[in-house]
N, C-alpha and C. Protein backbone atom coordinates (compact mmCIF):
# COMPACT_ATOMS: atom_id res chain seq x y z
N UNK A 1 13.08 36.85 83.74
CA UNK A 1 11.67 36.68 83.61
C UNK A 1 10.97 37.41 84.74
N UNK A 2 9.94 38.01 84.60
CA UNK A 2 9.03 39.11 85.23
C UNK A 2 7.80 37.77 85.81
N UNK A 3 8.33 37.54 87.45
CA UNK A 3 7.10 36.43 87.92
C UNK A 3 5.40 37.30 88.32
N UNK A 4 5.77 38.76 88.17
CA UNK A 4 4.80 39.58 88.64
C UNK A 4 3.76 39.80 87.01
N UNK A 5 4.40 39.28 86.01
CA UNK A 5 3.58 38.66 84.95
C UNK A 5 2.23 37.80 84.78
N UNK A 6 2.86 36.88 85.51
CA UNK A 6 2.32 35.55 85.66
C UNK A 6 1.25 35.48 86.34
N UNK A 7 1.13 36.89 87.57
CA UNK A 7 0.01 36.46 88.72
C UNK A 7 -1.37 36.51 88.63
N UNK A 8 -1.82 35.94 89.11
CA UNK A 8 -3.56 36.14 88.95
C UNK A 8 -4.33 37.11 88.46
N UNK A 9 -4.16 38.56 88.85
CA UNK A 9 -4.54 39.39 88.84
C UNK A 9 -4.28 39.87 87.33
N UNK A 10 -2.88 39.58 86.57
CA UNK A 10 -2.89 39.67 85.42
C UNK A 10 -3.24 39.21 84.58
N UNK A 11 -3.32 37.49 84.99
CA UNK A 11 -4.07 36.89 83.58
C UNK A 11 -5.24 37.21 84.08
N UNK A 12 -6.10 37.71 85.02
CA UNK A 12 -7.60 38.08 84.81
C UNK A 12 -7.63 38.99 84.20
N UNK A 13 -6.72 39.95 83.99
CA UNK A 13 -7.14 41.35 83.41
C UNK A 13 -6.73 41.00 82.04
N UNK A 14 -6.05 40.21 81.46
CA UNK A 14 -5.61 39.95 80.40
C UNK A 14 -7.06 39.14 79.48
N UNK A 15 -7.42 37.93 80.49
CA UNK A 15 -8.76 37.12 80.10
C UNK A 15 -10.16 38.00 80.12
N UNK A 16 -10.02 39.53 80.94
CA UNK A 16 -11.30 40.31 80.49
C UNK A 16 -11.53 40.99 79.14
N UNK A 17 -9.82 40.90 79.43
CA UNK A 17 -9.56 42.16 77.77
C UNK A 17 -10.31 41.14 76.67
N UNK A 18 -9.41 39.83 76.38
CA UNK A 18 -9.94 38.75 75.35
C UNK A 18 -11.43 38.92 75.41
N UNK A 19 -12.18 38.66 76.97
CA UNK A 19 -13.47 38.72 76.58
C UNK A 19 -14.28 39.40 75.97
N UNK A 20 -13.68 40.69 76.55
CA UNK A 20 -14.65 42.10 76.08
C UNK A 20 -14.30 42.37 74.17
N UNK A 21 -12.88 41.87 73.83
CA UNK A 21 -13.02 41.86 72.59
C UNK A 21 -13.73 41.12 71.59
N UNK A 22 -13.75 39.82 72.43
CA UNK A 22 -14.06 38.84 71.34
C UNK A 22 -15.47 38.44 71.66
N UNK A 23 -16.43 39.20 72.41
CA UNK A 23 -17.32 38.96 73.21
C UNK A 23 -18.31 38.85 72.29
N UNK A 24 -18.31 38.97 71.24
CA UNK A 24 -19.78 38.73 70.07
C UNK A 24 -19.47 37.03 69.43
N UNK A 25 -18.22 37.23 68.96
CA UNK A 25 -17.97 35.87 68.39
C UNK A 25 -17.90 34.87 69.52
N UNK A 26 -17.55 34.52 70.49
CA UNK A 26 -17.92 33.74 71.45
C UNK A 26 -19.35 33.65 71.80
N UNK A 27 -20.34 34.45 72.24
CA UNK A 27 -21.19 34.14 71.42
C UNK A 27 -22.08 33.80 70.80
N UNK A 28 -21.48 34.06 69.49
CA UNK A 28 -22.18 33.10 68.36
C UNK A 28 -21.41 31.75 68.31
N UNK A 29 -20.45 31.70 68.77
CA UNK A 29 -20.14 30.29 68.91
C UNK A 29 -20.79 29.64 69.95
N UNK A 30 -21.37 29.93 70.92
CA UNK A 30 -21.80 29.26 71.89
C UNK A 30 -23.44 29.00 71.45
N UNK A 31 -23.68 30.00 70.69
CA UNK A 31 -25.61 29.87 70.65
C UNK A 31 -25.32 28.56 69.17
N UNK A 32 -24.16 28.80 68.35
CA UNK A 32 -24.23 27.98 66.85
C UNK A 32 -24.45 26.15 67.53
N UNK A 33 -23.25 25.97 68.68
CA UNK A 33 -22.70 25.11 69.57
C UNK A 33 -24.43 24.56 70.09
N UNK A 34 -24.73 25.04 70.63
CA UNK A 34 -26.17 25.15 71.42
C UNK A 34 -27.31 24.74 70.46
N UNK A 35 -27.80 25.30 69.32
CA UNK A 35 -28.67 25.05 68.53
C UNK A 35 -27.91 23.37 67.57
N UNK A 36 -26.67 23.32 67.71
CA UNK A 36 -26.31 22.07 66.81
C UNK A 36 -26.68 21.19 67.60
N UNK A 37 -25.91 20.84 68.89
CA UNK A 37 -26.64 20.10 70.06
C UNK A 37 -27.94 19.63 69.74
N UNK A 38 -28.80 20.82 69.97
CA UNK A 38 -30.24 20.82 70.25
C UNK A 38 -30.82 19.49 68.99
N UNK A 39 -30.11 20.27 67.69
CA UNK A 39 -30.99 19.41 66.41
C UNK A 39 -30.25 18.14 66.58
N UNK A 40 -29.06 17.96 66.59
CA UNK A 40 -28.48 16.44 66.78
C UNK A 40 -29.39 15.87 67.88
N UNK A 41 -29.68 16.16 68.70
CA UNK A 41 -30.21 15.50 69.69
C UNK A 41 -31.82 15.00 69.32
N UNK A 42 -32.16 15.97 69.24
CA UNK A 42 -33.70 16.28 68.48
C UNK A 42 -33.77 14.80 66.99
N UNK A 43 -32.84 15.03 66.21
CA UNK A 43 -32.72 13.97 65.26
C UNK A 43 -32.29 12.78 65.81
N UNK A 44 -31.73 12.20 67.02
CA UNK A 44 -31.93 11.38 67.44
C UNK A 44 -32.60 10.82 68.17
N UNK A 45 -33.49 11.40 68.80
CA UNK A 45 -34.60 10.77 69.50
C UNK A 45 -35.84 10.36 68.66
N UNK A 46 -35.52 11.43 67.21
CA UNK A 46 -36.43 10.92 66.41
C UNK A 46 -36.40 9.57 65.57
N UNK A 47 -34.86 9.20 65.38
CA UNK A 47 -34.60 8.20 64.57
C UNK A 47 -34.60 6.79 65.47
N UNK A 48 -35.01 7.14 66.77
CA UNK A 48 -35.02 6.03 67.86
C UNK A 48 -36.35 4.74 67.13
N UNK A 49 -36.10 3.79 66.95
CA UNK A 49 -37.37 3.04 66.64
C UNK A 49 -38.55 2.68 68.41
N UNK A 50 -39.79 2.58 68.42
CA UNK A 50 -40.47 2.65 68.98
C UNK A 50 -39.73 1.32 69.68
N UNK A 51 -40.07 0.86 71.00
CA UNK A 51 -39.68 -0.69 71.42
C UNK A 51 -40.67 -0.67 72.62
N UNK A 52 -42.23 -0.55 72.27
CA UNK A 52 -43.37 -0.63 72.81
C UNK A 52 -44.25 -1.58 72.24
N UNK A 53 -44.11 -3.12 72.31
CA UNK A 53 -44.60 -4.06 72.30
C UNK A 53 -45.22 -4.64 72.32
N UNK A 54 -46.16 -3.34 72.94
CA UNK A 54 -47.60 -3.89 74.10
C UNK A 54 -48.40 -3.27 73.21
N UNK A 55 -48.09 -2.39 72.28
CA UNK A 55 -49.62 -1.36 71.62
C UNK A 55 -50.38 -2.18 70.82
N UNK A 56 -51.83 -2.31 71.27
CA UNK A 56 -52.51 -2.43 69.46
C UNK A 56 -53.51 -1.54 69.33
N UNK A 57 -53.80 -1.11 68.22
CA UNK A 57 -54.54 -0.56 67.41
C UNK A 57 -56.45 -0.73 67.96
N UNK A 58 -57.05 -0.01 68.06
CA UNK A 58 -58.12 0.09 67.97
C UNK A 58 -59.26 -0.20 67.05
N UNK A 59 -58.79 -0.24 65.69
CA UNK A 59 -58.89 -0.49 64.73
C UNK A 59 -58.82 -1.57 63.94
N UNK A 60 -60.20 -1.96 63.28
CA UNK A 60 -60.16 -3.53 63.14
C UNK A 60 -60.08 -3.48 61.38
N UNK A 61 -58.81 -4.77 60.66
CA UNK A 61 -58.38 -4.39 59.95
C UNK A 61 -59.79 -4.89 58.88
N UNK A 62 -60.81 -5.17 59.40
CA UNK A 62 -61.65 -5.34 58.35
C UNK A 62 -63.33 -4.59 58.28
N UNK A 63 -62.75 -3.31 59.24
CA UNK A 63 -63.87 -2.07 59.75
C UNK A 63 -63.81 -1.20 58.76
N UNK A 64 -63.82 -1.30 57.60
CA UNK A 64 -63.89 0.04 56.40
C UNK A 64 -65.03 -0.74 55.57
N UNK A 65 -66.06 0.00 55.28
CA UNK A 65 -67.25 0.42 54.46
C UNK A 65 -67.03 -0.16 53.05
N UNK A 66 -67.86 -0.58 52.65
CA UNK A 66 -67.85 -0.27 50.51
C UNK A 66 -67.41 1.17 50.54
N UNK A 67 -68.51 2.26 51.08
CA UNK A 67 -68.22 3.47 50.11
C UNK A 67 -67.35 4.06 50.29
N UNK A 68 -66.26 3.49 51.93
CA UNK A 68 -65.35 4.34 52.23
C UNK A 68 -63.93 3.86 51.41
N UNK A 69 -64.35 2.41 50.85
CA UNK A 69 -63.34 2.13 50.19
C UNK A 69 -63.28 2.40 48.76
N UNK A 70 -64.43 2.87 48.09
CA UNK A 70 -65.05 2.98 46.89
C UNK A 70 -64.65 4.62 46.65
N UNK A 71 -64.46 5.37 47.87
CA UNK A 71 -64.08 6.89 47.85
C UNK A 71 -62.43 6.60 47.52
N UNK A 72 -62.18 5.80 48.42
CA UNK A 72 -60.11 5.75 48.34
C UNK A 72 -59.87 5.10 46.88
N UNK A 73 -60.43 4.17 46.53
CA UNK A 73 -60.10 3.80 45.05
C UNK A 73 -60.31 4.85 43.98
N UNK A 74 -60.99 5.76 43.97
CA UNK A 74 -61.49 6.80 43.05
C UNK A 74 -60.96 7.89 43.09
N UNK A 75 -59.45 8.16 44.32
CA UNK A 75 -58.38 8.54 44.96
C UNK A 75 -57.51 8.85 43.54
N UNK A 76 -56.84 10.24 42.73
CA UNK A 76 -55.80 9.78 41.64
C UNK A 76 -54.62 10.05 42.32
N UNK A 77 -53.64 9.38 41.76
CA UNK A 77 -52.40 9.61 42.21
C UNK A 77 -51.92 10.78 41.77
N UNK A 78 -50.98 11.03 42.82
CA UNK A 78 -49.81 12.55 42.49
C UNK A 78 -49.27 13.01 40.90
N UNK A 79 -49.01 11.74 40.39
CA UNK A 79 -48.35 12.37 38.95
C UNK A 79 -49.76 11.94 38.03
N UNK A 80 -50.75 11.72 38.54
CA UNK A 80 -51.87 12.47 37.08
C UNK A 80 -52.17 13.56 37.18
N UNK A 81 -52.56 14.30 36.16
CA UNK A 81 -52.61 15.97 35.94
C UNK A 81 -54.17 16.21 35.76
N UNK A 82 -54.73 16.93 36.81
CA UNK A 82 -55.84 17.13 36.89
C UNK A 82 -55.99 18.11 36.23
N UNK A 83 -57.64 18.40 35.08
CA UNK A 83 -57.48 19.89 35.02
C UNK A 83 -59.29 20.07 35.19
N UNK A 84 -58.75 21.56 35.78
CA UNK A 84 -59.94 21.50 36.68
C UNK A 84 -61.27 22.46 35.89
N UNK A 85 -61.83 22.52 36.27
CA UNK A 85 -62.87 23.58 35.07
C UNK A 85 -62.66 24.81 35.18
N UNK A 86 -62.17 25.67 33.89
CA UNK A 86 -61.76 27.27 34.14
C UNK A 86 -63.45 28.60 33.83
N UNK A 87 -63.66 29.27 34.99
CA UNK A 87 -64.21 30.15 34.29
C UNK A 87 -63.72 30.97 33.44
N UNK A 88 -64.47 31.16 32.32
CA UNK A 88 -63.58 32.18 31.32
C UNK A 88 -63.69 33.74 31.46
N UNK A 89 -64.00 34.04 33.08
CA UNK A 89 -64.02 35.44 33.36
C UNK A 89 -62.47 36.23 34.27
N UNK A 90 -62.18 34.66 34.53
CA UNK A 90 -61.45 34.99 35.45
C UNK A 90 -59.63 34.63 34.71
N UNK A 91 -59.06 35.39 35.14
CA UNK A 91 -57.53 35.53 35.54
C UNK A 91 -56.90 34.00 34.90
N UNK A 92 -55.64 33.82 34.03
CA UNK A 92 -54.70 32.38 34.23
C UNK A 92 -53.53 33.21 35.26
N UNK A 93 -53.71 31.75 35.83
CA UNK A 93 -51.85 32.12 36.96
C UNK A 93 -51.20 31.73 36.17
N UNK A 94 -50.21 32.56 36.07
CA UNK A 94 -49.03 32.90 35.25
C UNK A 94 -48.03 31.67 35.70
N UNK A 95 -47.71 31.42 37.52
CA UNK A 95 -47.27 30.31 37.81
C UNK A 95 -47.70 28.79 37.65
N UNK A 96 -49.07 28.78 37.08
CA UNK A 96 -49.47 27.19 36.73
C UNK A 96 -48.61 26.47 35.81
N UNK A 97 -48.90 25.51 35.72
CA UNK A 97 -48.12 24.70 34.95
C UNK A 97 -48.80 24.38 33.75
């Protein structure tokens, strides 16, 4: 066995070679590594529930208007199909429904 193999100087020159070859995919492994982190982390601070005890609202639950409530009732929901008035000069979108 060759101990002049083994020495420092060789596995550095050996560990530059690896680097300089593999030096793109390392990386992208390190930025993929980095951005997964980031969102795992990011998604957990978001899924944290609040444990602030002390807040209230400014807002008094019996401070809304007739007409402001008379506007929200007159509110349609998402799955009714509005149709709206067409001029007959103008263009159909081809993408409407």
């Amino acid at each position: 066995m060759n101990i002049q193999r083994f020495s420092l100087k060789s596995i550095g020159k050996e560990l530059g070679h690896l680097l300089h070859r593999f030096h793109i995919i390392i990386f992208f492994l390190v930025v993929s590594a980095g951005f997964g982190f980031a969102v795992l982390h990011i998604n957990s601070m978001l899924e944290e529930t609040a444990t602030d005890d002390t807040y209230s609202s400014s807002i008094d639950a019996g401070s809304i208007d007739a007409a402001t409530l008379d506007r929200i009732n007159d509110l349609q929901k998402s799955s009714q199909v509005v149709s709206l008035p067409r001029d007959e000069g103008s263009r159909a979108n081809p993408f409407g429904e």
